[in-house]
Protein backbone atom coordinates (compact mmCIF):
# COMPACT_ATOMS: atom_id res chain seq x y z
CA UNK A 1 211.89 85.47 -123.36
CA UNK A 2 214.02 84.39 -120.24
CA UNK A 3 216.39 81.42 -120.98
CA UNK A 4 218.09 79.48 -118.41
CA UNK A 5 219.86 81.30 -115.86
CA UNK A 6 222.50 81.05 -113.50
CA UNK A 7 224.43 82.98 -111.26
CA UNK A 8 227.62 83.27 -113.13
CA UNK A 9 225.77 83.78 -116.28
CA UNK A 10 227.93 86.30 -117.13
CA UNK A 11 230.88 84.96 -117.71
CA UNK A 12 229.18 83.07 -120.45
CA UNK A 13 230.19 86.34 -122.53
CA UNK A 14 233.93 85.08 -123.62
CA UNK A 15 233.78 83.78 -126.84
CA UNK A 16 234.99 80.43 -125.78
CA UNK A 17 232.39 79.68 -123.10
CA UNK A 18 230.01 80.72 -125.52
CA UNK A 19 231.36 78.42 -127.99
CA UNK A 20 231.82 75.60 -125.39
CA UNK A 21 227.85 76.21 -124.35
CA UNK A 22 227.04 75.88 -128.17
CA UNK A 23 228.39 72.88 -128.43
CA UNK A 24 227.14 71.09 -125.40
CA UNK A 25 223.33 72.61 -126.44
CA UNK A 26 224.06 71.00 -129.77
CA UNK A 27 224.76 67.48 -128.23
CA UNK A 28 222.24 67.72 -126.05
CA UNK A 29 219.68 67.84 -128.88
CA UNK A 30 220.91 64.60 -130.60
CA UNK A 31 221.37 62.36 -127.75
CA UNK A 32 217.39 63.95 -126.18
CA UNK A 33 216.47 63.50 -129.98
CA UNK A 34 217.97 60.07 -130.32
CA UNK A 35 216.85 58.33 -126.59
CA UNK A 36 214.61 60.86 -124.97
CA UNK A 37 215.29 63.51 -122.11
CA UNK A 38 214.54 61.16 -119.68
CA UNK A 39 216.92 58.94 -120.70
CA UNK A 40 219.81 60.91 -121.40
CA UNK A 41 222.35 61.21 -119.15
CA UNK A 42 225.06 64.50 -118.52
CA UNK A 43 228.24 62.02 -119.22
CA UNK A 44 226.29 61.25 -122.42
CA UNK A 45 226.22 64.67 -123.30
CA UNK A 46 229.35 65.67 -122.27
CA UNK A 47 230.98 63.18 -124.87
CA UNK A 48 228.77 63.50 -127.62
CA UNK A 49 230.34 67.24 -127.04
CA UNK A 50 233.79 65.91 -126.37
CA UNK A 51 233.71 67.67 -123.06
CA UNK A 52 234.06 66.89 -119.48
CA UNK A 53 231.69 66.86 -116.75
CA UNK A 54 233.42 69.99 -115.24
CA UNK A 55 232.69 71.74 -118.70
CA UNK A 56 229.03 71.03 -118.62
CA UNK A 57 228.22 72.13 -114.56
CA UNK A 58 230.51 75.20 -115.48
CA UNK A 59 227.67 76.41 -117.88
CA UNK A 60 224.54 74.26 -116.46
CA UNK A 61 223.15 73.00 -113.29
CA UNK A 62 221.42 70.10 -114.79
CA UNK A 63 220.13 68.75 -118.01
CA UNK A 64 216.60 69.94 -117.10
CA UNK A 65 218.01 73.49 -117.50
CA UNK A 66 219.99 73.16 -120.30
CA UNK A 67 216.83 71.73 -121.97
CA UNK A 68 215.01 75.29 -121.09
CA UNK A 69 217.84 77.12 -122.88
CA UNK A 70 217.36 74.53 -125.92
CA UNK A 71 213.68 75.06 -126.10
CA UNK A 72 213.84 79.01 -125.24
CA UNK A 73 215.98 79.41 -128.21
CA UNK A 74 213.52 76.53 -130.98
CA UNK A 75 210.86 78.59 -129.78
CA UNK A 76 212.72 82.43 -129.93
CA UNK A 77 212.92 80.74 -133.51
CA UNK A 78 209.59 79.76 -134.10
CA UNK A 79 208.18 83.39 -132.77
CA UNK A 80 210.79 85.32 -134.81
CA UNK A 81 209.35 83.56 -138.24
CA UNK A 82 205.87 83.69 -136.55
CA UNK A 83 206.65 87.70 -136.76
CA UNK A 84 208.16 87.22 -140.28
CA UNK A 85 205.40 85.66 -142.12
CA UNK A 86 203.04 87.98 -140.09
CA UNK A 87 205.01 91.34 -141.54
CA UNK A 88 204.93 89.62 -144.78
CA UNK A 89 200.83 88.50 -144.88
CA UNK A 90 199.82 91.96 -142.98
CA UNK A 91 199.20 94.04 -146.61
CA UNK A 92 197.11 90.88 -148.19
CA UNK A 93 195.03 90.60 -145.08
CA UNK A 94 194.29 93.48 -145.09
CA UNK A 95 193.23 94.49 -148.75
CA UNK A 96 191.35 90.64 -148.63
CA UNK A 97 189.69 91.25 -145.51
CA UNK A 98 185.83 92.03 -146.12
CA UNK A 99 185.76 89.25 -148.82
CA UNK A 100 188.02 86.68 -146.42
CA UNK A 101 186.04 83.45 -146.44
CA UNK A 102 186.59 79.94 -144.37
CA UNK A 103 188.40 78.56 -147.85
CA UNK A 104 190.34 81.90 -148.20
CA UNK A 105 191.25 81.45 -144.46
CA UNK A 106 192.45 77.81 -144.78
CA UNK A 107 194.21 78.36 -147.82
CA UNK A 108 195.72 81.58 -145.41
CA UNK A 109 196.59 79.28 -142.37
CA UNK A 110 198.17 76.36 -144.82
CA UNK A 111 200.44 78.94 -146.11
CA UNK A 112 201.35 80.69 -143.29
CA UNK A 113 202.52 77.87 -141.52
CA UNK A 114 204.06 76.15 -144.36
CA UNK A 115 207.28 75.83 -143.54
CA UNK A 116 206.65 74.93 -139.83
CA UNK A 117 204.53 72.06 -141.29
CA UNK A 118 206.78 70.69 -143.72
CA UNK A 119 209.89 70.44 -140.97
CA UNK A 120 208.38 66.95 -140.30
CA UNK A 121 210.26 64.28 -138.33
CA UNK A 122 212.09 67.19 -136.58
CA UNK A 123 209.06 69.17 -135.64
CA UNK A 124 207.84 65.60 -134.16
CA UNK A 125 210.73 65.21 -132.33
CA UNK A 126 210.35 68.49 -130.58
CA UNK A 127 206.70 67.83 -129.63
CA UNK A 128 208.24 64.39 -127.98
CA UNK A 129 210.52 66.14 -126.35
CA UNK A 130 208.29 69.24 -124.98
CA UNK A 131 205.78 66.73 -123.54
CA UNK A 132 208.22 64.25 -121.75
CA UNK A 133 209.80 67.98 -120.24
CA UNK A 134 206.25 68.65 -119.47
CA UNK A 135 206.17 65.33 -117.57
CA UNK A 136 209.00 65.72 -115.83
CA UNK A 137 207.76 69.06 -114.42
CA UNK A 138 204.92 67.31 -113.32
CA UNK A 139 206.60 65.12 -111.48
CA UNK A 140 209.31 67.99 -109.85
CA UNK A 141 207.55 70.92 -107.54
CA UNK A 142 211.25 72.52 -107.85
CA UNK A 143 211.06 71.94 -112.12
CA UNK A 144 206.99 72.68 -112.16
CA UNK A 145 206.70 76.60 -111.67
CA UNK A 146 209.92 77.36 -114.12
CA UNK A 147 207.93 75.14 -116.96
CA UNK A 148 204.80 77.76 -115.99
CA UNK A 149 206.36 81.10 -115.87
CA UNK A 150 207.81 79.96 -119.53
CA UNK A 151 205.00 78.77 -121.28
CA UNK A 152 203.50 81.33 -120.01
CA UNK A 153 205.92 84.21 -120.95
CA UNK A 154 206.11 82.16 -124.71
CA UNK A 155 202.41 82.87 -124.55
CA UNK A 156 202.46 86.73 -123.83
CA UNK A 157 205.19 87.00 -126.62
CA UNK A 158 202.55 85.26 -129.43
CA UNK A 159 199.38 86.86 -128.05
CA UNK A 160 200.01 90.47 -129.55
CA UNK A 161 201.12 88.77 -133.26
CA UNK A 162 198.16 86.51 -133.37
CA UNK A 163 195.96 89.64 -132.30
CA UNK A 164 197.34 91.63 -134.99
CA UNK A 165 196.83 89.10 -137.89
CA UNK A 166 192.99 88.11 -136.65
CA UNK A 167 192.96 91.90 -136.65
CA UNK A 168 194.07 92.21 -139.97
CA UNK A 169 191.89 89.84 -141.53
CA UNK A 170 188.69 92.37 -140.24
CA UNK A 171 188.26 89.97 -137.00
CA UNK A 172 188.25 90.00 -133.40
CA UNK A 173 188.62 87.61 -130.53
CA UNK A 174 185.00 87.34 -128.84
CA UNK A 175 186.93 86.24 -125.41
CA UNK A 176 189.71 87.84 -123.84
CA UNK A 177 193.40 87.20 -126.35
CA UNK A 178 194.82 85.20 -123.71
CA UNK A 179 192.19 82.43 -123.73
CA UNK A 180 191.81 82.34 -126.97
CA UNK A 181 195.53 81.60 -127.70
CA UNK A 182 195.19 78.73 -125.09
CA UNK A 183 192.43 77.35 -127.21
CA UNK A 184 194.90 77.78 -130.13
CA UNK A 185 197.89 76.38 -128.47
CA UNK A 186 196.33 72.70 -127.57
CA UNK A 187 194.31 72.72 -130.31
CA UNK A 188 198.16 72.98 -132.17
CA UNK A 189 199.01 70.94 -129.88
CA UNK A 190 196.26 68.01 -130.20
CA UNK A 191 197.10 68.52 -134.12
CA UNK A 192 201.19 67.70 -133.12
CA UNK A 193 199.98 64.69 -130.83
CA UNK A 194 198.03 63.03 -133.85
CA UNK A 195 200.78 63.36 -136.50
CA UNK A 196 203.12 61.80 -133.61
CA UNK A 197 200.83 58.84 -133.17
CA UNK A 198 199.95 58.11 -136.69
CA UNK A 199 202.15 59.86 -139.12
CA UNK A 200 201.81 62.97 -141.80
CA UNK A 201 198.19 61.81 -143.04
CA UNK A 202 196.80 61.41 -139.50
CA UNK A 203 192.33 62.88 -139.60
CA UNK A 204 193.52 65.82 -136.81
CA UNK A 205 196.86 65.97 -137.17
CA UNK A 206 199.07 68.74 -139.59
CA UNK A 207 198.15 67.90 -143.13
CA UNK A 208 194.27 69.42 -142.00
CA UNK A 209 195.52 71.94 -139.80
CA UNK A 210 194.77 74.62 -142.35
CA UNK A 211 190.67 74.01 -142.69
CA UNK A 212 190.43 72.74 -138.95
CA UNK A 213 192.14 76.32 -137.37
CA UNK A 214 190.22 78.34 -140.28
CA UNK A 215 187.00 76.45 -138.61
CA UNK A 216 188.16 77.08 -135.18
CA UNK A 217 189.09 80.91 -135.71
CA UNK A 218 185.59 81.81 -137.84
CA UNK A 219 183.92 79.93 -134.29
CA UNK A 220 185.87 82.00 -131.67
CA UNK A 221 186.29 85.65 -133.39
CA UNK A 222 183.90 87.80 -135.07
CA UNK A 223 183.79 90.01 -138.09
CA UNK A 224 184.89 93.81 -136.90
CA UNK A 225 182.28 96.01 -139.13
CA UNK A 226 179.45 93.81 -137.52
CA UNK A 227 180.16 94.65 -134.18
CA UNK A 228 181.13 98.24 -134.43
CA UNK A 229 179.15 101.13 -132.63
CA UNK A 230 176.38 102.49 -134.78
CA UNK A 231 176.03 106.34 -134.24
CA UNK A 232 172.69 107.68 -133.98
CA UNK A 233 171.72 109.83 -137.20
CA UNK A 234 172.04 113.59 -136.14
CA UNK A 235 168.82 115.53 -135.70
């Protein structure tokens, strides 16, 4: 996945620039965390970070695209223990796979995601923070096609996991991987909006996440030994 570029981006190899880049990505989270993205301001950044101005357009062009870098590396995070609990589930899966139910799946889901789901208030604050970035790209033609060309290169990086597991389990997509994982994607997304709005216990938000994606997965793929070929008995 493509972070935030610039130019000199090279020079962000000494160890102090990459230090100095840490630090100002690290203050940038708590003040976006604390009064939004649209909000926060680079001289608020730069002293949360106990830098100056020059510091911060020496590594960033604007706060727009040092919020790409900070949400190119949550989610290089999030797909890197995607692929980690995938490696890890890949053997039960597979031995369960002909006797996988809707419970079995659901109980499957709850634990995959498991630690995901229990990061709470800072998994919330993420989802604030993604949609008021998706806002502001709304709102920018110059902001809009980098926010596409990313969600869209996040996408291509999930597609062949998710594949994999459905595979796994002895299912198959029945539409083409990268539709299906846009089904997924707001329907995680739809289940993030809800526990924003009205907390943990919310009907469609996270604490049901398990059943409601084992529901939506048993509706949108099919079993694998249903659909296969049948060869013609020889004569």
């Amino acid at each position: 996945m493509r972070t935030a570029e610039r130019d000199d981006e090279s020079a962000a190899t000494t160890p102090r620039r990459r230090e100095t880049r840490a630090r100002l990505l690290a203050a940038a989270f708590e003040v976006f965390a604390e009064i939004g993205l649209g909000a926060a301001s680079v001289e608020q950044i730069c002293q949360r970070a106990g830098f100056t101005r020059g510091a911060f357009y020496s590594n960033f062009s604007t706060k727009e695209e040092l919020f790409l870098e900070l949400l190119s590396q949550e989610l290089r995070k999030r797909l890197e223990s995607l692929e980690a609990a995938a490696e890890r589930s890949m053997p039960e899966l597979r031995q369960r796979s002909c006797t996988l139910d809707r419970d079995d799946l659901a109980d499957f889901v709850t634990e995959f995601f498991a630690d995901f789901l229990q990061t709470g208030e800072e998994a919330t604050t993420w989802y604030v923070l993604e949609t008021e970035f998706l806002l502001l790209a709304l709102r920018d033609p110059e902001l809009a096609p980098r926010h596409v060309q990313f969600s869209l290169e996040v996408c291509a990086e999930m597609a062949p996991v998710i594949e994999r597991l459905v595979g796994a389990a002895g299912r198959r997509f029945v539409l083409p991987i990268d539709r299906a994982l846009g089904i997924l994607t707001d329907f995680f997304e739809r289940a993030m909006r809800a526990t924003a709005l009205q907390g943990p216990n919310a009907p469609d938000g996270l604490t049901g996440f398990g059943r409601h994606t084992a529901d939506l997965l048993f509706a949108i793929t099919e079993p694998v030994a249903e659909t296969a070929s049948v060869e013609p008995p020889a004569n």
